[in-house]
C-alpha atoms as a PDB file:
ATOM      1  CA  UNK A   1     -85.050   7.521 -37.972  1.00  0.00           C
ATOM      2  CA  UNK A   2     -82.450   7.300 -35.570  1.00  0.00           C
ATOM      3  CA  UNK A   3     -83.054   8.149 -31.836  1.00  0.00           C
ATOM      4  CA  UNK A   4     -79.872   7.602 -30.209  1.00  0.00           C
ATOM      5  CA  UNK A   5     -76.163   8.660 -31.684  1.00  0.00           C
ATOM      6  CA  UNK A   6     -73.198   7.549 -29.790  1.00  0.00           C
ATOM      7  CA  UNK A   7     -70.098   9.842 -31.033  1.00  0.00           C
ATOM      8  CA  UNK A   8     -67.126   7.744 -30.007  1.00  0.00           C
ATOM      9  CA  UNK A   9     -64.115   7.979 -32.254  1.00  0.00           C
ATOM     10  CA  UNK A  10     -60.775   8.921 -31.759  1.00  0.00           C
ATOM     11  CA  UNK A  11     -57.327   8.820 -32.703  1.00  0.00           C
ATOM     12  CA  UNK A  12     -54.554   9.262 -29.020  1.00  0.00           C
ATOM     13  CA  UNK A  13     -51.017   8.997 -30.748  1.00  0.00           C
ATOM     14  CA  UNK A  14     -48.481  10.654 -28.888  1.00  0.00           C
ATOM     15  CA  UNK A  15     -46.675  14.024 -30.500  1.00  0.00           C
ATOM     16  CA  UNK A  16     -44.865  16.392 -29.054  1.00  0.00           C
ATOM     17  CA  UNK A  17     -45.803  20.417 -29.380  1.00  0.00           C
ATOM     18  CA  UNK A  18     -42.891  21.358 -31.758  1.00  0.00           C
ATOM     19  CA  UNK A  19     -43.480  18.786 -34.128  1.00  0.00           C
ATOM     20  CA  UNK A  20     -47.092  19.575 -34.787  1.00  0.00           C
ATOM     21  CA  UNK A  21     -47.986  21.329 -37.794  1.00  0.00           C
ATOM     22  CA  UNK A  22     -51.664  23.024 -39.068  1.00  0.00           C
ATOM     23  CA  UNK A  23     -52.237  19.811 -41.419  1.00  0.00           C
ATOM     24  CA  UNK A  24     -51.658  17.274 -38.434  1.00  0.00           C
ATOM     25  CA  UNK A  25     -53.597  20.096 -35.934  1.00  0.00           C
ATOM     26  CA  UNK A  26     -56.626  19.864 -38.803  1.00  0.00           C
ATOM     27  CA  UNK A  27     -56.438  16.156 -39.119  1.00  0.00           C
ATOM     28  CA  UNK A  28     -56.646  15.031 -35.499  1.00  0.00           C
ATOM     29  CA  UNK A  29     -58.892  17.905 -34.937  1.00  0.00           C
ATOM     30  CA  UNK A  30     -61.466  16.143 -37.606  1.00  0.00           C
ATOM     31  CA  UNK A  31     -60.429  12.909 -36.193  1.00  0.00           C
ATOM     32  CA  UNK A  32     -61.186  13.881 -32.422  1.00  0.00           C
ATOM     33  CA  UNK A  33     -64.093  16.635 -32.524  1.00  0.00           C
ATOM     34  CA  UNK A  34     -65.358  17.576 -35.872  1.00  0.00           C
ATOM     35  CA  UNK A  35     -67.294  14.045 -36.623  1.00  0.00           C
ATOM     36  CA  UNK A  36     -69.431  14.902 -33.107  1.00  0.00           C
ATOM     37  CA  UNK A  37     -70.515  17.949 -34.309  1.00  0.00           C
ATOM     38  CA  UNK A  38     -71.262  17.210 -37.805  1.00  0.00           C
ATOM     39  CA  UNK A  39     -72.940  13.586 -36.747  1.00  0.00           C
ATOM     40  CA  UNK A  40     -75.416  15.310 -34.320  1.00  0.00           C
ATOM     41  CA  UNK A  41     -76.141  18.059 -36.747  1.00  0.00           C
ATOM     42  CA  UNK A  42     -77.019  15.390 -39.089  1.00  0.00           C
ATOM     43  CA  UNK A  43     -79.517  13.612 -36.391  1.00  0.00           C
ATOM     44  CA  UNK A  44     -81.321  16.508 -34.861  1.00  0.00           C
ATOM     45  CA  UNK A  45     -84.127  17.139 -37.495  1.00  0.00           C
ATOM     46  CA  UNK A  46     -84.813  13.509 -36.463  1.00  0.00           C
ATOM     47  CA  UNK A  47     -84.563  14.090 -32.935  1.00  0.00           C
ATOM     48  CA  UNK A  48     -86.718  17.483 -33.493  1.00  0.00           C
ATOM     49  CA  UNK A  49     -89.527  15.926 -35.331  1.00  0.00           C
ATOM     50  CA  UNK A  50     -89.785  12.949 -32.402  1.00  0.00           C
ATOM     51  CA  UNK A  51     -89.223  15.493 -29.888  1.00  0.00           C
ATOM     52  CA  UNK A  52     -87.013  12.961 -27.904  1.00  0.00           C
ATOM     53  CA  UNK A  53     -83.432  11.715 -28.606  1.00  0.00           C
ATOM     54  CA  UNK A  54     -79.877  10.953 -27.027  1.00  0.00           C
ATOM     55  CA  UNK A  55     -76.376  12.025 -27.943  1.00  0.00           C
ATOM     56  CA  UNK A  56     -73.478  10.532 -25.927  1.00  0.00           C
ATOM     57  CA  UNK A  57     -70.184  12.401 -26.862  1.00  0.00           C
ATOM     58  CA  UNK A  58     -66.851  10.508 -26.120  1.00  0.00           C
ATOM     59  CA  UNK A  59     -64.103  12.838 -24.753  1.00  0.00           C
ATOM     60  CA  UNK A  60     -61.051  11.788 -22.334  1.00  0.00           C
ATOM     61  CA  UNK A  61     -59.452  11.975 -19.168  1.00  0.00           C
ATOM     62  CA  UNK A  62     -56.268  13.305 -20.547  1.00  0.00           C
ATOM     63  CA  UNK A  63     -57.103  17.298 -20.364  1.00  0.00           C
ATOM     64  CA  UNK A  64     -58.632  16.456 -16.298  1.00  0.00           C
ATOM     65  CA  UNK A  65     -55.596  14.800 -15.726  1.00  0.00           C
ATOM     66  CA  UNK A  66     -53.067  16.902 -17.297  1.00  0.00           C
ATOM     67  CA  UNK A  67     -51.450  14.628 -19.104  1.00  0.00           C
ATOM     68  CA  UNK A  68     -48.936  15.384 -21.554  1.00  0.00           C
ATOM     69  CA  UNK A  69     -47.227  14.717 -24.769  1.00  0.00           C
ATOM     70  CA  UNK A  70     -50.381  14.689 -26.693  1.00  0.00           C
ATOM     71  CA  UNK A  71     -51.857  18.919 -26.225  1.00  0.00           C
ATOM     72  CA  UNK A  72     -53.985  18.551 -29.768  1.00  0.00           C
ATOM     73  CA  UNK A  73     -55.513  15.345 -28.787  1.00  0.00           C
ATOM     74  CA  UNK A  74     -56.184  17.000 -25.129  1.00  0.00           C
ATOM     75  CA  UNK A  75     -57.349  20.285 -26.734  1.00  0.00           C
ATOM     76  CA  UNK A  76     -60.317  18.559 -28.879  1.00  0.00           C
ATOM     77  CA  UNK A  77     -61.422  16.228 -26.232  1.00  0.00           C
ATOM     78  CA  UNK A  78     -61.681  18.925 -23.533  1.00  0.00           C
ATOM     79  CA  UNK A  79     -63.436  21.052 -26.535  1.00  0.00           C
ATOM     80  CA  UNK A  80     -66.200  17.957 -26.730  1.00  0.00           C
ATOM     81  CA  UNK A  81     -67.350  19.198 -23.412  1.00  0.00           C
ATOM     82  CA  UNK A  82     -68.345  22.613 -24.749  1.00  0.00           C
ATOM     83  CA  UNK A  83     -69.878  21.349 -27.943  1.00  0.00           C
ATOM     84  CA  UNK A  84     -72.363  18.858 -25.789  1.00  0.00           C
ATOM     85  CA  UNK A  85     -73.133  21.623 -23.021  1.00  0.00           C
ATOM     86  CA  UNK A  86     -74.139  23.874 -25.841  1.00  0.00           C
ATOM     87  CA  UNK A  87     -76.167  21.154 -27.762  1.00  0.00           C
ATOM     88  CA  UNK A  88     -78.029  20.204 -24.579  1.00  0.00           C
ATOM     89  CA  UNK A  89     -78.648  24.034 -23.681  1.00  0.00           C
ATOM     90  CA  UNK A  90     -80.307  24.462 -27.465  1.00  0.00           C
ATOM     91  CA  UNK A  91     -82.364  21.149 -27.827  1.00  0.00           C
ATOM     92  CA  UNK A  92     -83.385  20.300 -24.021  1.00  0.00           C
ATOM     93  CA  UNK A  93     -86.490  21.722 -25.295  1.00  0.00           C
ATOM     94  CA  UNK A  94     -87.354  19.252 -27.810  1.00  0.00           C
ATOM     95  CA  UNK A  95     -86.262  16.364 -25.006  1.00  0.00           C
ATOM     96  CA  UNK A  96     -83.230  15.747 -26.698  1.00  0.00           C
ATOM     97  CA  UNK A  97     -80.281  15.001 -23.891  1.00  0.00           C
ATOM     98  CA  UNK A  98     -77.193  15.380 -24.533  1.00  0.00           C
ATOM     99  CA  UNK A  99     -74.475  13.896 -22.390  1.00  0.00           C
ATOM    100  CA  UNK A 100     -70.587  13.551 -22.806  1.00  0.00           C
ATOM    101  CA  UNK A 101     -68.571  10.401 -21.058  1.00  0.00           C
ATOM    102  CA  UNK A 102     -64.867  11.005 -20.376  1.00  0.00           C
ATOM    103  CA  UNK A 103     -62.878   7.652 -20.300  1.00  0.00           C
ATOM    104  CA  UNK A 104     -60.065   6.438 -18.478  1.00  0.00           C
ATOM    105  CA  UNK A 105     -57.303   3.779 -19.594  1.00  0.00           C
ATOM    106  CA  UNK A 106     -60.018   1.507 -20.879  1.00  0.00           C
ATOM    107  CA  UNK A 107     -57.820  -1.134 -22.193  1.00  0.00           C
ATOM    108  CA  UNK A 108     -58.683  -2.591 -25.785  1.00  0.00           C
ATOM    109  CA  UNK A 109     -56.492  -4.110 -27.782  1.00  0.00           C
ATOM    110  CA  UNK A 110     -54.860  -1.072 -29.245  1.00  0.00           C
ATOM    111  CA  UNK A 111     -54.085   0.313 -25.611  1.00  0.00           C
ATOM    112  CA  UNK A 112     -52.867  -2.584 -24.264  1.00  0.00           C
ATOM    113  CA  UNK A 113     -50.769  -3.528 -28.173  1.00  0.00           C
ATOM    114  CA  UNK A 114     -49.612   0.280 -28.115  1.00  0.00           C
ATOM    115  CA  UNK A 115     -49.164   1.833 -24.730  1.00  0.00           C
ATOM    116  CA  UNK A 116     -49.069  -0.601 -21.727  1.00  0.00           C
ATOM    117  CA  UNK A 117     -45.947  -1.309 -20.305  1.00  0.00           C
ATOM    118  CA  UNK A 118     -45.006  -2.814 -17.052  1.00  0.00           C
ATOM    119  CA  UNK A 119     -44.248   0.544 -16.503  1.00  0.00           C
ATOM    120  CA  UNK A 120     -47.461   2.547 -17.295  1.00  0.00           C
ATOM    121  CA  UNK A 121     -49.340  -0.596 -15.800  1.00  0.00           C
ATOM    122  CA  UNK A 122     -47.694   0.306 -12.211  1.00  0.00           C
ATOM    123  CA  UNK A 123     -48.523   3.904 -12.748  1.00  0.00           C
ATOM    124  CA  UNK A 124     -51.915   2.443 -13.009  1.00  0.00           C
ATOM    125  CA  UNK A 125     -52.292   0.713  -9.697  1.00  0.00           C
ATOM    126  CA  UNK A 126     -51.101   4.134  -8.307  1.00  0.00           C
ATOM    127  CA  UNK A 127     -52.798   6.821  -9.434  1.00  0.00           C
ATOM    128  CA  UNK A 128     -55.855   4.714  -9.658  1.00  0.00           C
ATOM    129  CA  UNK A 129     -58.463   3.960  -6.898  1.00  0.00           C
ATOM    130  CA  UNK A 130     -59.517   0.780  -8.388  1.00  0.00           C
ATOM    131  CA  UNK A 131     -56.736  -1.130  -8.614  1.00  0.00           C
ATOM    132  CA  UNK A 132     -57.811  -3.143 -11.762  1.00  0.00           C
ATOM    133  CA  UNK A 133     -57.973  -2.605 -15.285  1.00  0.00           C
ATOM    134  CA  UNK A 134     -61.084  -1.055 -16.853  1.00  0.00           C
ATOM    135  CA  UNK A 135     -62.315  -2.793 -19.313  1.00  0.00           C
ATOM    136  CA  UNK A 136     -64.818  -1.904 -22.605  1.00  0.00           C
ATOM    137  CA  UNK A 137     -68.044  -3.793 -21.453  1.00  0.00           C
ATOM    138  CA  UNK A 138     -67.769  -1.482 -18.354  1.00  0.00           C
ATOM    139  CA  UNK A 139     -67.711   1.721 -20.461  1.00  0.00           C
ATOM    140  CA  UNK A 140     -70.132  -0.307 -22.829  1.00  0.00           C
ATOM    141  CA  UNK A 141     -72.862  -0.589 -19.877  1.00  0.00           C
ATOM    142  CA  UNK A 142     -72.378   2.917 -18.584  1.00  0.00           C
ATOM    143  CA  UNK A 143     -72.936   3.875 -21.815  1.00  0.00           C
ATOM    144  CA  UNK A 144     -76.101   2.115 -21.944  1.00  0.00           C
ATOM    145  CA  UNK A 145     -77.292   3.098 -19.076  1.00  0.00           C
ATOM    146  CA  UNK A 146     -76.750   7.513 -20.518  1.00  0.00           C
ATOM    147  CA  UNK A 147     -78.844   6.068 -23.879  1.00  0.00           C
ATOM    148  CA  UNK A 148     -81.697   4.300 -21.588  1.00  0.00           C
ATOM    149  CA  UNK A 149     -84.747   5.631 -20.285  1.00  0.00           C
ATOM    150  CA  UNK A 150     -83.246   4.999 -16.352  1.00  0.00           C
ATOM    151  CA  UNK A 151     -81.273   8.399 -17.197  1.00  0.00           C
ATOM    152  CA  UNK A 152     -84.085  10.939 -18.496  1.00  0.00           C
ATOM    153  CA  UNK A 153     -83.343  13.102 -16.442  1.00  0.00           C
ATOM    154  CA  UNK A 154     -79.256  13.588 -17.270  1.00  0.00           C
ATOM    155  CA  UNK A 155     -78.307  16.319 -19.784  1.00  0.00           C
ATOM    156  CA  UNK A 156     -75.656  18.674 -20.598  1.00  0.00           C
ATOM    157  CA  UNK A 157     -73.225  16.409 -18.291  1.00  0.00           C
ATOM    158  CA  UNK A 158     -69.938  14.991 -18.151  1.00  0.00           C
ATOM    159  CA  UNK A 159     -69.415  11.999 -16.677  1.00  0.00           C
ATOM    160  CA  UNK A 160     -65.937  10.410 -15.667  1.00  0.00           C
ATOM    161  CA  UNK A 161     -65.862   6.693 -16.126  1.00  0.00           C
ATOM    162  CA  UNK A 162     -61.958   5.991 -14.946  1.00  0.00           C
ATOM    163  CA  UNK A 163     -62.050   4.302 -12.016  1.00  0.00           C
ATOM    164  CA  UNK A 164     -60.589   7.400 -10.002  1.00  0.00           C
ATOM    165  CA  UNK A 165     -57.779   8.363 -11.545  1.00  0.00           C
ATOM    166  CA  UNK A 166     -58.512  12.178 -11.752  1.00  0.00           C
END
């Protein structure tokens, strides 16, 4: 039986508000959100019948920081706040914590292949306080750390891992 789910998946192309339709709202919707809440349904009677476990939903800066030219993909990772509040609220009781991390500009390959620019790299060292990139063994070990027994106490929280950009 599992004891730890990490819901990280996600799809951040760019679209503009008059070009989306209900099929591409429904598809990055699924893409974004829906796999977190069907993946932890599909855990808890595990979780329930150890009476501990760990869920760490992914969301995203973008909706703290206002970003725009991408409102669906904002809408359903602000929404994975709501969805891992109310899933900590409803199984704290069975020690199951539930914990959502919201990423910066952590730059993989696609980020760095499909949005950074000399350009958006200067924006960086701006509106950042660290004035580095972030990179995915940082997120990796914060991530750790939420799953770990050093964090037993942390539930129903979001926590910002974006080197101070918002």
């Amino acid at each position: 039986p599992a004891n730890i789910l990490i819901n990280n998946a996600a799809h951040d192309e760019r679209h503009p508000t008059p070009d989306v339709t209900s099929a591409y709202w429904d598809e990055r919707i699924a893409v974004n959100l829906k796999h977190q809440f069907f993946a932890s349904q599909a855990v808890l009677p595990d979780f329930i019948a150890a009476n501990e476990g760990v869920i760490i939903n992914f969301g995203s800066t973008t909706w703290l920081a206002g970003q725009g030219g991408m409102a669906v993909y904002s809408a359903s990772k602000s929404a994975v706040l709501g969805l891992t509040r109310s899933l900590a609220r409803d199984y704290g009781r069975y020690n199951i914590r539930v914990n959502a991390i919201a990423p910066g500009w952590i730059m993989t390959e696609r980020q760095i292949e499909k949005w950074l620019t000399p350009e958006s790299e200067q924006e960086l060292m701006t509106r950042q306080c660290l004035k580095r990139k972030l990179t995915p063994p940082e997120l990796a070990r914060f991530t750790v750390f939420l799953a770990s027994e050093d964090a037993s106490a942390c539930t129903a929280q979001h926590y910002v891992v974006d080197g101070g950009w918002v």
